[in-house]
Structures are given as C-alpha cells and as structure tokens.
Protein backbone atom coordinates (compact mmCIF):
# COMPACT_ATOMS: atom_id res chain seq x y z
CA UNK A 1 -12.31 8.44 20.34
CA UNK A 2 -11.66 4.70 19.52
CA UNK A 3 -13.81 5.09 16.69
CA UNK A 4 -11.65 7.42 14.98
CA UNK A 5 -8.06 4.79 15.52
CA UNK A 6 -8.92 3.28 12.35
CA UNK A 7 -9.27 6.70 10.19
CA UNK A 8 -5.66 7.55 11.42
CA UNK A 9 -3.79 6.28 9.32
CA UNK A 10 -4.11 8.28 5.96
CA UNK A 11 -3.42 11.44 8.55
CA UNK A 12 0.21 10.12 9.74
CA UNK A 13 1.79 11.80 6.88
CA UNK A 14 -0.15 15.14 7.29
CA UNK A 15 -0.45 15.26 10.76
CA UNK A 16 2.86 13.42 12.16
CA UNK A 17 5.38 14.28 9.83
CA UNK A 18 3.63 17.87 8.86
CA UNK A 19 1.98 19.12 11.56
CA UNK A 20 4.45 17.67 14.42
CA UNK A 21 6.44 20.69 13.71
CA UNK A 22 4.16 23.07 11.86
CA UNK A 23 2.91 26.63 13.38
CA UNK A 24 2.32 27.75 10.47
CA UNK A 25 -0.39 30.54 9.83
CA UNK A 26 -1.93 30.56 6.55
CA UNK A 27 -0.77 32.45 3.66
CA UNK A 28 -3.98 33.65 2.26
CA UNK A 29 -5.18 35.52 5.07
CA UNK A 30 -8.17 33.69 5.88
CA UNK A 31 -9.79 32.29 8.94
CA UNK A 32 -12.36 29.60 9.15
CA UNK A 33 -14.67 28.28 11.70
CA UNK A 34 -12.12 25.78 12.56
CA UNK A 35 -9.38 28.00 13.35
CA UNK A 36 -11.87 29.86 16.16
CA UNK A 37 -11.98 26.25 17.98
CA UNK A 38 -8.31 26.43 17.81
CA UNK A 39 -7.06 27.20 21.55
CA UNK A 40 -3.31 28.59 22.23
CA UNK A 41 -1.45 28.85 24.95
CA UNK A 42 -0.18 32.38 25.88
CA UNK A 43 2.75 31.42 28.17
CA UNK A 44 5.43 33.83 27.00
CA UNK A 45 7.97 31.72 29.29
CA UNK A 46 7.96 29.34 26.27
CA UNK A 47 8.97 29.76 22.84
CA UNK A 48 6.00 28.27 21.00
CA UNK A 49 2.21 28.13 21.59
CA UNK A 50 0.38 24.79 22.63
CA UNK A 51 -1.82 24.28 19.79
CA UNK A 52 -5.20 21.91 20.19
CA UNK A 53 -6.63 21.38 16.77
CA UNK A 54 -9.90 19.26 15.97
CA UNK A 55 -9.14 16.98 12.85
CA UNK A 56 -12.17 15.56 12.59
CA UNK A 57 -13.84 18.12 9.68
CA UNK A 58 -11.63 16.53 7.64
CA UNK A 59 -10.74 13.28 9.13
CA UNK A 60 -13.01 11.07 7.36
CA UNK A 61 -11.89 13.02 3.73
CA UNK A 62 -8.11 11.75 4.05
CA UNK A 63 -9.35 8.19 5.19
CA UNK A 64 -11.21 8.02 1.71
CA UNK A 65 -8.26 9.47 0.01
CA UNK A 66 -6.06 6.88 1.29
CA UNK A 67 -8.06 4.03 0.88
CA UNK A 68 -9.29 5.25 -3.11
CA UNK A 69 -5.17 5.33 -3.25
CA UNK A 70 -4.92 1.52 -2.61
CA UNK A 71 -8.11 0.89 -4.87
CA UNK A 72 -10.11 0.24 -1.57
CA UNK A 73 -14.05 1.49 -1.15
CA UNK A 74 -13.94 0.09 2.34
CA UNK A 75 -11.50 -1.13 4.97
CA UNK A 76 -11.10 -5.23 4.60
CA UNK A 77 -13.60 -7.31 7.20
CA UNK A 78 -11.88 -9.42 9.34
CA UNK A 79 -13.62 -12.24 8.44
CA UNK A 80 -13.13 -11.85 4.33
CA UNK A 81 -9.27 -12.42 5.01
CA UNK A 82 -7.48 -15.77 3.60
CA UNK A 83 -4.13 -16.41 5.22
CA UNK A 84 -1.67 -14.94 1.72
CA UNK A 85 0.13 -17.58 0.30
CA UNK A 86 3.70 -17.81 0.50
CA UNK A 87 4.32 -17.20 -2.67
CA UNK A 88 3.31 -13.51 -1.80
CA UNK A 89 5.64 -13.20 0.99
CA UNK A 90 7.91 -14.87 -0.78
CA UNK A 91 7.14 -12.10 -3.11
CA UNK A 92 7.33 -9.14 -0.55
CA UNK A 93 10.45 -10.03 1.36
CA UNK A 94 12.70 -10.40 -2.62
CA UNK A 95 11.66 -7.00 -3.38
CA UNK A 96 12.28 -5.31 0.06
CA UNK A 97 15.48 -6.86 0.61
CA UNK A 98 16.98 -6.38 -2.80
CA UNK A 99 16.84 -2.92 -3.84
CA UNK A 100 18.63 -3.51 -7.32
CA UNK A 101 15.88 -5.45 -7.74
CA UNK A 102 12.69 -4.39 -9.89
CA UNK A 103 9.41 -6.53 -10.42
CA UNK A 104 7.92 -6.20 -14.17
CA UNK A 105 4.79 -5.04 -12.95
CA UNK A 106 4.05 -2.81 -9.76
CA UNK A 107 0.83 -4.68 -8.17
CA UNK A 108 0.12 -8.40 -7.36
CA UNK A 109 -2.85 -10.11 -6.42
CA UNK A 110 -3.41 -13.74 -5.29
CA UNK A 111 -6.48 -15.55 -5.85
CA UNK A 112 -7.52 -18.80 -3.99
CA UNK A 113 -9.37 -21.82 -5.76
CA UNK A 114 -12.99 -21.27 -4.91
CA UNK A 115 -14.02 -24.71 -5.66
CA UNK A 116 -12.40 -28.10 -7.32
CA UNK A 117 -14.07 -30.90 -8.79
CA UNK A 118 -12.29 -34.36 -9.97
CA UNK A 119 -13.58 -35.49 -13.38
CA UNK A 120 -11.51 -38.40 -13.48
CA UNK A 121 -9.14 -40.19 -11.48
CA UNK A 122 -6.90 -43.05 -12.17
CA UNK A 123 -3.28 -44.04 -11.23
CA UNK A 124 -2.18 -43.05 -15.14
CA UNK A 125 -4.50 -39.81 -15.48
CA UNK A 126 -6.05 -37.39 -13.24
CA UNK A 127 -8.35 -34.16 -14.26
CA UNK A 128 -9.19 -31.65 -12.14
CA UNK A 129 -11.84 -28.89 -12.82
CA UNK A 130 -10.30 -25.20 -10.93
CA UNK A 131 -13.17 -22.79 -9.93
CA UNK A 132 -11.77 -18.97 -9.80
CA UNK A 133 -13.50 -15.58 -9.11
CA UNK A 134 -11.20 -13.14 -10.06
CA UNK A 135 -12.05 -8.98 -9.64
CA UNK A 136 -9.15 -6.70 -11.14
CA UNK A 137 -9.75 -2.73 -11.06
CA UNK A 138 -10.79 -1.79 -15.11
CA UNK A 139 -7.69 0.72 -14.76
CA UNK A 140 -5.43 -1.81 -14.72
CA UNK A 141 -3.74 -3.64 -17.64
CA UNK A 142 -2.85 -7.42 -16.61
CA UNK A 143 0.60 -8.05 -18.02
CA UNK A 144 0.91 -11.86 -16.78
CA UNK A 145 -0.63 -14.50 -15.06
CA UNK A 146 -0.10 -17.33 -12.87
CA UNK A 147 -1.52 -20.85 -12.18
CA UNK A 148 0.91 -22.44 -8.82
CA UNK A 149 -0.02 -26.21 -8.42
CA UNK A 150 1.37 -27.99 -5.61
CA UNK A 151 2.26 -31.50 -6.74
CA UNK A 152 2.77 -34.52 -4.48
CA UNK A 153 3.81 -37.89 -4.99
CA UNK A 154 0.69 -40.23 -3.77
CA UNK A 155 3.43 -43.42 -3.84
CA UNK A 156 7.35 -42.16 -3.37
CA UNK A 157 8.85 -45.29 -3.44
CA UNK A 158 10.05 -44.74 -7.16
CA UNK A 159 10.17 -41.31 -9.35
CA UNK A 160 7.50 -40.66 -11.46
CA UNK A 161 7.60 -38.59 -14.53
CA UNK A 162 4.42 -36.82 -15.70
CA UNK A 163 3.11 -34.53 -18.30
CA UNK A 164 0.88 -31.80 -16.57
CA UNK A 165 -1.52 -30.15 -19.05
CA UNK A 166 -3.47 -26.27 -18.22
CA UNK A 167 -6.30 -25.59 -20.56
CA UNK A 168 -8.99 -22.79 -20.34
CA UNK A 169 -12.69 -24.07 -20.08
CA UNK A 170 -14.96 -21.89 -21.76
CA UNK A 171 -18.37 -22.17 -21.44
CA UNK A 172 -21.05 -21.22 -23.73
CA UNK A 173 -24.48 -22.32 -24.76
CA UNK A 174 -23.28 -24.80 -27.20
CA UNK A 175 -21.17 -26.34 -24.10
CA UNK A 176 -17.96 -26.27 -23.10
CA UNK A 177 -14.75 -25.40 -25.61
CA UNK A 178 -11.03 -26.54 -24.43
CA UNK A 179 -8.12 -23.40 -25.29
CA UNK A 180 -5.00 -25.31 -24.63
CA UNK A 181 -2.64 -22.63 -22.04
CA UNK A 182 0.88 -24.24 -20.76
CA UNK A 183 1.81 -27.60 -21.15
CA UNK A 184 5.02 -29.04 -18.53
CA UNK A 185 6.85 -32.33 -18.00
CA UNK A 186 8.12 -32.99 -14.61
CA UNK A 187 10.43 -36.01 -13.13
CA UNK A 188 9.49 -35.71 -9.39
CA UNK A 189 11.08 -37.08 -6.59
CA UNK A 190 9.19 -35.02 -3.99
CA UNK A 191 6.41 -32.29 -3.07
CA UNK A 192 6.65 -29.32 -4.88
CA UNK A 193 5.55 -26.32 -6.68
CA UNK A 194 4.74 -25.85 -10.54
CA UNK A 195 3.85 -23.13 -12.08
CA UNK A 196 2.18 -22.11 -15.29
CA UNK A 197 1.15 -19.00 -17.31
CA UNK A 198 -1.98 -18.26 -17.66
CA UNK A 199 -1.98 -15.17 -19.38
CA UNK A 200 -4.41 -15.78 -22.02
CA UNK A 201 -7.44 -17.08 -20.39
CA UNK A 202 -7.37 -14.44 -17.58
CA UNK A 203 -7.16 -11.23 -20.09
CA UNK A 204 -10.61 -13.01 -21.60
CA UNK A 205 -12.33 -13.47 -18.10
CA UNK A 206 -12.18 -9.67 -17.18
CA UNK A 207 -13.53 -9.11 -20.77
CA UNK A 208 -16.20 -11.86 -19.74
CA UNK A 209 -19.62 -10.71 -17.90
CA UNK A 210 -19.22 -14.40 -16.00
CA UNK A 211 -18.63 -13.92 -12.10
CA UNK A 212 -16.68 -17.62 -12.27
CA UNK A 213 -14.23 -19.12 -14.41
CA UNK A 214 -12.70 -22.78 -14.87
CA UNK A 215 -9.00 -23.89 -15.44
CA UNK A 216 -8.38 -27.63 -16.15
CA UNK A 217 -5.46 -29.29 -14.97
CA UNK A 218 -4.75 -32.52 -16.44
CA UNK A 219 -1.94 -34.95 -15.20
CA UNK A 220 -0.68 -37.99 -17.79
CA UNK A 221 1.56 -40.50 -16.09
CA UNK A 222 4.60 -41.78 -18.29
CA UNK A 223 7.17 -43.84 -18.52
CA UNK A 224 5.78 -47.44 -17.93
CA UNK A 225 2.63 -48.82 -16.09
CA UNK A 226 1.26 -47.35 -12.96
CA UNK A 227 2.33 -50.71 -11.12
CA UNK A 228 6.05 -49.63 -11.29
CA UNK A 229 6.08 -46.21 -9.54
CA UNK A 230 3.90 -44.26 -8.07
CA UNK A 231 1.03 -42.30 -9.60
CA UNK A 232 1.27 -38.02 -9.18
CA UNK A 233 -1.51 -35.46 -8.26
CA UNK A 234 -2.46 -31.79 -7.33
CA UNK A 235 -3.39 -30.85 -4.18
CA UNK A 236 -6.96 -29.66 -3.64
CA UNK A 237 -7.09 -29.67 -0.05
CA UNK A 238 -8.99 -27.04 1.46
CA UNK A 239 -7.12 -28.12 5.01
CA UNK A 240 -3.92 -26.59 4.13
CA UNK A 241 -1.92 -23.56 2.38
CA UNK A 242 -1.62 -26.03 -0.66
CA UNK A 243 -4.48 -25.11 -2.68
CA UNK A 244 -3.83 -23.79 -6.30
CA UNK A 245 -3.71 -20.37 -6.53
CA UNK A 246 -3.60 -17.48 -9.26
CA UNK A 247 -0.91 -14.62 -9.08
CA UNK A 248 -2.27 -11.31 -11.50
CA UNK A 249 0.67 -8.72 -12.30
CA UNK A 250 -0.58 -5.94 -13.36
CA UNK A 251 -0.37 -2.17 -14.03
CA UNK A 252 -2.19 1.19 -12.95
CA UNK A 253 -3.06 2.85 -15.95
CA UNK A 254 -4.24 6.14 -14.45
CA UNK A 255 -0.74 7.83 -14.32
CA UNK A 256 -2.44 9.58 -11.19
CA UNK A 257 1.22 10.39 -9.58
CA UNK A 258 0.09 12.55 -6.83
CA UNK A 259 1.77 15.49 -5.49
CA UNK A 260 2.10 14.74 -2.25
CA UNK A 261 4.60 17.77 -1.17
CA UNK A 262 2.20 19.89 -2.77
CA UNK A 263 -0.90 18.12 -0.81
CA UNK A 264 0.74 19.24 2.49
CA UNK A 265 1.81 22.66 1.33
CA UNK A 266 -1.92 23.55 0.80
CA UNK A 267 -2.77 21.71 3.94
CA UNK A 268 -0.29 24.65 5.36
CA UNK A 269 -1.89 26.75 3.59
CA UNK A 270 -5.16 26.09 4.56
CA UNK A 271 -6.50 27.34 7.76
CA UNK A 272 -6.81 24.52 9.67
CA UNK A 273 -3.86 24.32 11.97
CA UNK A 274 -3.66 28.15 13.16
CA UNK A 275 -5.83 30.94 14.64
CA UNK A 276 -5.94 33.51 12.61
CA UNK A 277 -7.44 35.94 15.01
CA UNK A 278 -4.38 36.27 17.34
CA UNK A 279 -2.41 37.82 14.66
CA UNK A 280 -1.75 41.12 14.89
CA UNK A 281 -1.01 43.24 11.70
CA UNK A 282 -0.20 46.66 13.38
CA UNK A 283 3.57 47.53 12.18
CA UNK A 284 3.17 50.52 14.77
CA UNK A 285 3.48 47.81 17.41
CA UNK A 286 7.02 46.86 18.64
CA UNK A 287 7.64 43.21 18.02
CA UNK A 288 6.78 40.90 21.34
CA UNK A 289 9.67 39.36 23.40
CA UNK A 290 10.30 35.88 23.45
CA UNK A 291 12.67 33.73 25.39
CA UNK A 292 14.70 31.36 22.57
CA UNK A 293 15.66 28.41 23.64
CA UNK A 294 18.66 27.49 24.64
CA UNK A 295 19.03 24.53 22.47
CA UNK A 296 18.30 25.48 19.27
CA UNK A 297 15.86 22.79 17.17
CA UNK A 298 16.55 23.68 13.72
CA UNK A 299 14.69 21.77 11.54
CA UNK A 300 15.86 18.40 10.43
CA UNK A 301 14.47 14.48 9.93
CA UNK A 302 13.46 12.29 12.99
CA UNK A 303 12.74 9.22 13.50
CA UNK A 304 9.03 8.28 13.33
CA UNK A 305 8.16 4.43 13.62
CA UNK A 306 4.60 3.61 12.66
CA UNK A 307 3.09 0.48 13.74
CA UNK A 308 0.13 -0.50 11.67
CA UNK A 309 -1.51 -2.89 14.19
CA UNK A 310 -1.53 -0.45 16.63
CA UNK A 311 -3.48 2.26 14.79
CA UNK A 312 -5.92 -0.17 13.72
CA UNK A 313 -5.02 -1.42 10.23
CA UNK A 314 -4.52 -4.42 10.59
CA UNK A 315 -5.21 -5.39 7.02
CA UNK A 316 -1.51 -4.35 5.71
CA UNK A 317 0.21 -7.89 6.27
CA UNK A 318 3.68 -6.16 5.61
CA UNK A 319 5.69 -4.73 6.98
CA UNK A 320 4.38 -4.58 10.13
CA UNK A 321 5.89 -1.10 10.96
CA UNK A 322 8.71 0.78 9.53
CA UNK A 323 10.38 3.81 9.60
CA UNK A 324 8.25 6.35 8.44
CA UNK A 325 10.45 9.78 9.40
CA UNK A 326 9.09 13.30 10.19
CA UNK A 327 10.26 16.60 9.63
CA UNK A 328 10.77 18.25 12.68
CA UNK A 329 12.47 21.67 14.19
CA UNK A 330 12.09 25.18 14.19
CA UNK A 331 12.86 27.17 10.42
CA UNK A 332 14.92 30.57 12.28
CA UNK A 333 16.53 33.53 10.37
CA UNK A 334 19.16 32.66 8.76
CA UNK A 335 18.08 29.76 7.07
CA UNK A 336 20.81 27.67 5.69
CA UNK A 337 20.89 26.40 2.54
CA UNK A 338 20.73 22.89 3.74
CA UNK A 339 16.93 23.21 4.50
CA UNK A 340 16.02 24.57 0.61
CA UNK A 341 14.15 27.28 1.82
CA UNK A 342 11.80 28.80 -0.94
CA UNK A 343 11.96 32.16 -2.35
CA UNK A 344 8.72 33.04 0.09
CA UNK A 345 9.94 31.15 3.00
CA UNK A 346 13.45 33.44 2.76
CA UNK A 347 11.17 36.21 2.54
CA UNK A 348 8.96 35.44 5.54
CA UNK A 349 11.65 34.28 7.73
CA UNK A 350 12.77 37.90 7.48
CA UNK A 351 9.77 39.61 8.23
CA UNK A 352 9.15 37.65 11.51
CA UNK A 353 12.59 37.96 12.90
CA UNK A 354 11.56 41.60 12.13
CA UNK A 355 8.22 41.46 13.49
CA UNK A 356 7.32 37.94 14.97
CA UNK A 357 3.67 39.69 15.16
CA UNK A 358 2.99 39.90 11.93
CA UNK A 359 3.76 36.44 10.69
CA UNK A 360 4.94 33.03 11.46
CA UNK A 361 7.64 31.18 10.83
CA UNK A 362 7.97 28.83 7.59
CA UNK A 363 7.05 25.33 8.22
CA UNK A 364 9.26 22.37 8.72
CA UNK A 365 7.80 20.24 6.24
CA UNK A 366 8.86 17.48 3.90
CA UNK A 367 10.32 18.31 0.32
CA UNK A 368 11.02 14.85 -0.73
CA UNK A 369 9.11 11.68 -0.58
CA UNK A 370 9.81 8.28 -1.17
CA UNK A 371 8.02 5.15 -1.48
CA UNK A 372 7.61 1.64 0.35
CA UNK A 373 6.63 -2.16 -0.86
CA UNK A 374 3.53 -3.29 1.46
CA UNK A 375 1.66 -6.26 0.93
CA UNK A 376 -2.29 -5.61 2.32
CA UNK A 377 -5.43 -7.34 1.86
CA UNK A 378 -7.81 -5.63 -0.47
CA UNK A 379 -11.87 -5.02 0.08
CA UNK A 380 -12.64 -8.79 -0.71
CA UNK A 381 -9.88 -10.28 1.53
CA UNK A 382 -7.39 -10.86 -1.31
CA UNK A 383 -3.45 -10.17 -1.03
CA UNK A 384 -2.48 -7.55 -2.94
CA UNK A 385 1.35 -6.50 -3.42
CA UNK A 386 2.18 -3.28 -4.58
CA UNK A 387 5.55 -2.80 -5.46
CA UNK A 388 5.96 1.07 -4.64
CA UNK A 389 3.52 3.22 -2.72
CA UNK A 390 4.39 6.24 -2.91
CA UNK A 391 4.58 8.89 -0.39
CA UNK A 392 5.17 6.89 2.78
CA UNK A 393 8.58 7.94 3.75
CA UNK A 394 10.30 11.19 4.29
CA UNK A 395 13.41 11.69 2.35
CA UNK A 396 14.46 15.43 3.03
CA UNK A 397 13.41 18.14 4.88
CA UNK A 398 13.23 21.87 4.45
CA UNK A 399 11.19 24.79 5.40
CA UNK A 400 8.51 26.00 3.18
C-alpha cells in the first residue's frame, strides 16, 4: 500500500473529484473483469451502494500520463534536487498573486553553474570562465535567456563603477572563438543582482551535440586606479545561493491541449467503477424501493485541499497545497438547469426515476477546468516553472 502513495497523485482528479460522487454504470453495456471484483453493498436502508473498486489495473497508466504531462520520464531523486533560486520563487509568487499578470512564455527553468574557473584576477580586471549543462525538451522553442550574476563589492569603502562584459565561448578544433552577448555598466554601492540576456548563445547550445557549454564574464574597473576604491567581482561560491545561474523561457510547441472533461467522461464510461452484473434489464419488474434521504445532496462543488507532501510528491516546491475542488452530490429528476445536464443525462435521469433498475443516475462530474502556476523540480533536479497547468482545479459542476 505505501508503495502506491507516490502514483496517487495523477488519480486525484479522476478519482477525488470524479469518482467521489460517481455511481455511474457504463453506457456501453459492457462488463470487464474489473467490474466482477467490484463488491456492493445491498443495504436498502441506504440510498446508495458502498462501492470498493481496485485502481491498480490502471494506476500505474495515469502516473505516466501525468508525469509525460510535466515532461517527466521519472519522478525527481531526492538527492538530484538543488535548493531553486530565488529568482524562481520570486518568479512563482508574481504570477500567483497577480492575476492581471501574464509571463511571455509559459515554462521556466533554472540552471546552476556546474563549474567556474578564474582566468585572471586583478584589482582592475577579473575573468571568469561559467561551466553550464543545459537539457531543454526538443518540443520546446526557447524565446529568451538569462545569465543572473551576483556582484559584491570586495572593498566598500568607496563606490566603484565597472563595465561587466558576457561573451559566448565556443569551442572548436581550431580553439576557442569569443561571440560578444550583453555588455552593462554598473555604479555599485552594494551586493546585488545583474542580469544579462543570453539569448543567442543558448539557442546554439541545444543545436550543439556538446553536453557542456562556457559563458565568460569579464569585469573592467573604471574610473581611476584600483588604489582609490575598491575593486568589484562575481560570486562563484559554491557555499551559498549566490552562484550564477541561467533562467530558459520557453514554449511547448506540441499544442497537445488535452481534453480533460472528456478524459473523465470516458473514464465514466468505461467499466471500471460499476458492476455491471447487478443490473437488471427486465421492464416487467416493478422498480425497487428506496429510502431518499432526507437531506437532499444535489450535486454541487466542494472543497477538496490537496497536500502534495502528504501524497508523496514532494518534488512540486509550490504551492504546497491548494484548493483543488470536487464535484460532489447526487444528479435527481428534475435536473435544474444550473447543473448543464446533457441531452443523454436529461434522458437517463428520466428513465431511472422511472425504473432505478434499469439504469443509474448521471454522474456528478466536472464540466469546467481550470489551471494552476506550480513550480516542481524536473527528472534532473532542475526548477522548472510552468506558468499554467492545466486541469488542476474544478471550475463548475454538472451532471453528465
């Protein structure tokens, strides 16, 4: 049983917010072996049969499904994970907070220094060689870059002013070529953050077939000898949340908008979440009498909090939980027009207030989605934002 926490998940929207409600038989008439494991409760003092389904035949299908949505092949290891920068909270908390607002691109990805290496160092110029492995999904167009250099003052008793240089190194078997990237002069009074784009040089490393690929940073000192002020650098340290770091933006090209009301409707459909064989299609047979509660539970939205920690995925950094909603409630004859019934539901509500024996009752199910920001770690332990993931969130309910 623990071993199946972490494949939960990708099920909450099927299972909790579809199946919470659902006793639903299926519409095509069919019964599969799982239905015959399906167990019901015949208590007629009670208005609806207890209903023990197995999910694991398909359990370890929707966990693929949801991870192949997030451009995952496996969950994250614990021990690939690098603390996100703050840039990416930064990053996740604008966008969440400020509806109105809209990022250019819909996914982010931060990218740590792998290694550094000082090729000169003196109180009027510094050079700094950047080390990056970078790994962005060949679906996705890049449509800006990133370099973030933390700058500190090494002396603070005066201001310095600097010219900070970015240049792509490319490497060949001729040596090494220099492609000049952003160029930015800075009067500095204290620590802070710089950043440059990069655009250029990372659109020709994921042409590239090379696994690493070097930025140079190079920092002139001006205005007046290095024994007047103080002398400026980039921090390298591996000891703190200062190292220079690459934000991607990019794009999913697929256009892959799934259908997720139409994903549950067939998971209605399907034959999973009823037994078929207790239905009874002889019209001869008066309909069975069952006591109606005396409360009625039409069906409606609930609240549904989901914490990700606590079904194992611990590798979505934000948010931590949220309000997910389900559709809950019973769809009786009449149906109002406030739970869009179908054509077919309409239909089928009728013919089980008629004769509860011959069919179910439409499903309380979802008929609007929206999306939510999260900010996760992806298969190699780098945080990814993605701007709108859809299908996370119930908007309206109806019976289908």
């Amino acid at each position: 049983m623990a071993a199946t926490l972490n494949y939960i998940l990708p099920l909450w929207m099927i299972v909790l917010v579809f199946v919470g409600s659902a006793r639903c038989k299926p519409v095509n008439g069919k019964t599969s072996g799982v239905q015959k494991q399906l167990q019901t409760s015949e208590d007629e003092s009670t208005m609806e049969e207890d209903i023990h389904i197995d999910l694991n035949p398909f359990l370890e299908n929707m966990k693929q499904e949801f991870l192949r949505s997030l451009n995952l092949s496996r969950v994250p290891h614990e021990h690939n994970k690098a603390d996100p920068p703050q840039f990416m909270l930064e990053l996740y908390n604008r966008y969440t907070t400020d509806k109105s607002s809209m990022p250019q691109s819909n996914i982010a990805r931060s990218f740590n220094v792998e290694d550094t290496i000082m090729s000169k160092g003196t109180d009027s110029e510094k050079q700094h060689l950047l080390l990056f492995n970078i790994s962005i999904p060949s679906h996705e167009e890049i449509t800006m870059a990133e370099l973030r250099l933390y700058t500190f003052l090494e002396n603070d008793t005066n201001d310095v002013q600097a010219r900070i240089k970015v240049y792509d190194v490319e490497n060949n078997k001729d040596g090494s070529t220099l492609h000049f990237l952003a160029s930015k002069e800075v009067n500095k009074k204290q620590n802070s953050w710089e950043t440059f784009e990069v655009t250029k040089a990372i659109k020709r490393w994921v042409k590239s077939s090379q696994t690493t690929n070097t930025l140079q940073v190079q920092i002139d000192r001006m205005g007046g000898m290095p024994l007047e002020g103080g002398s400026l650098d980039v921090s390298v340290s591996f000891k703190n949340n200062s190292l220079p770091v690459l934000i991607i933006f990019s794009d999913d090209l697929r256009n892959e908008k799934k259908d997720e009301l139409k994903e549950m409707t067939l998971h209605e459909e399907e034959s999973v979440f009823m037994e078929e064989g207790n239905t009874d299609y002889n019209e001869d047979k008066p309909p069975s009498r069952r006591k109606r509660s005396t409360k009625p539970d039409f069906c409606q939205r609930r609240s549904l909090r989901v914490d990700f920690k606590e079904i194992g995925w611990d590798w979505i950094v934000a948010p931590k939980e949220y309000e997910a909603y389900e559709c809950k409630g019973v769809c009786s004859y009449p149906l109002g027009d406030n739970l869009t019934p179908s054509k077919h539901a309409l239909v089928q509500t009728l013919v089980h207030f008629k004769n509860p024996k011959k069919t179910a009752k439409p499903c309380c199910v979802p008929t609007k989605l929206d999306s939510i920001s999260i900010l996760y770690y992806d298969e190699k332990g780098q945080p990814t934002f993605q701007y709108k993931y859809e299908g996370m969130q119930v908007a309206k309910c109806g019976c289908r």
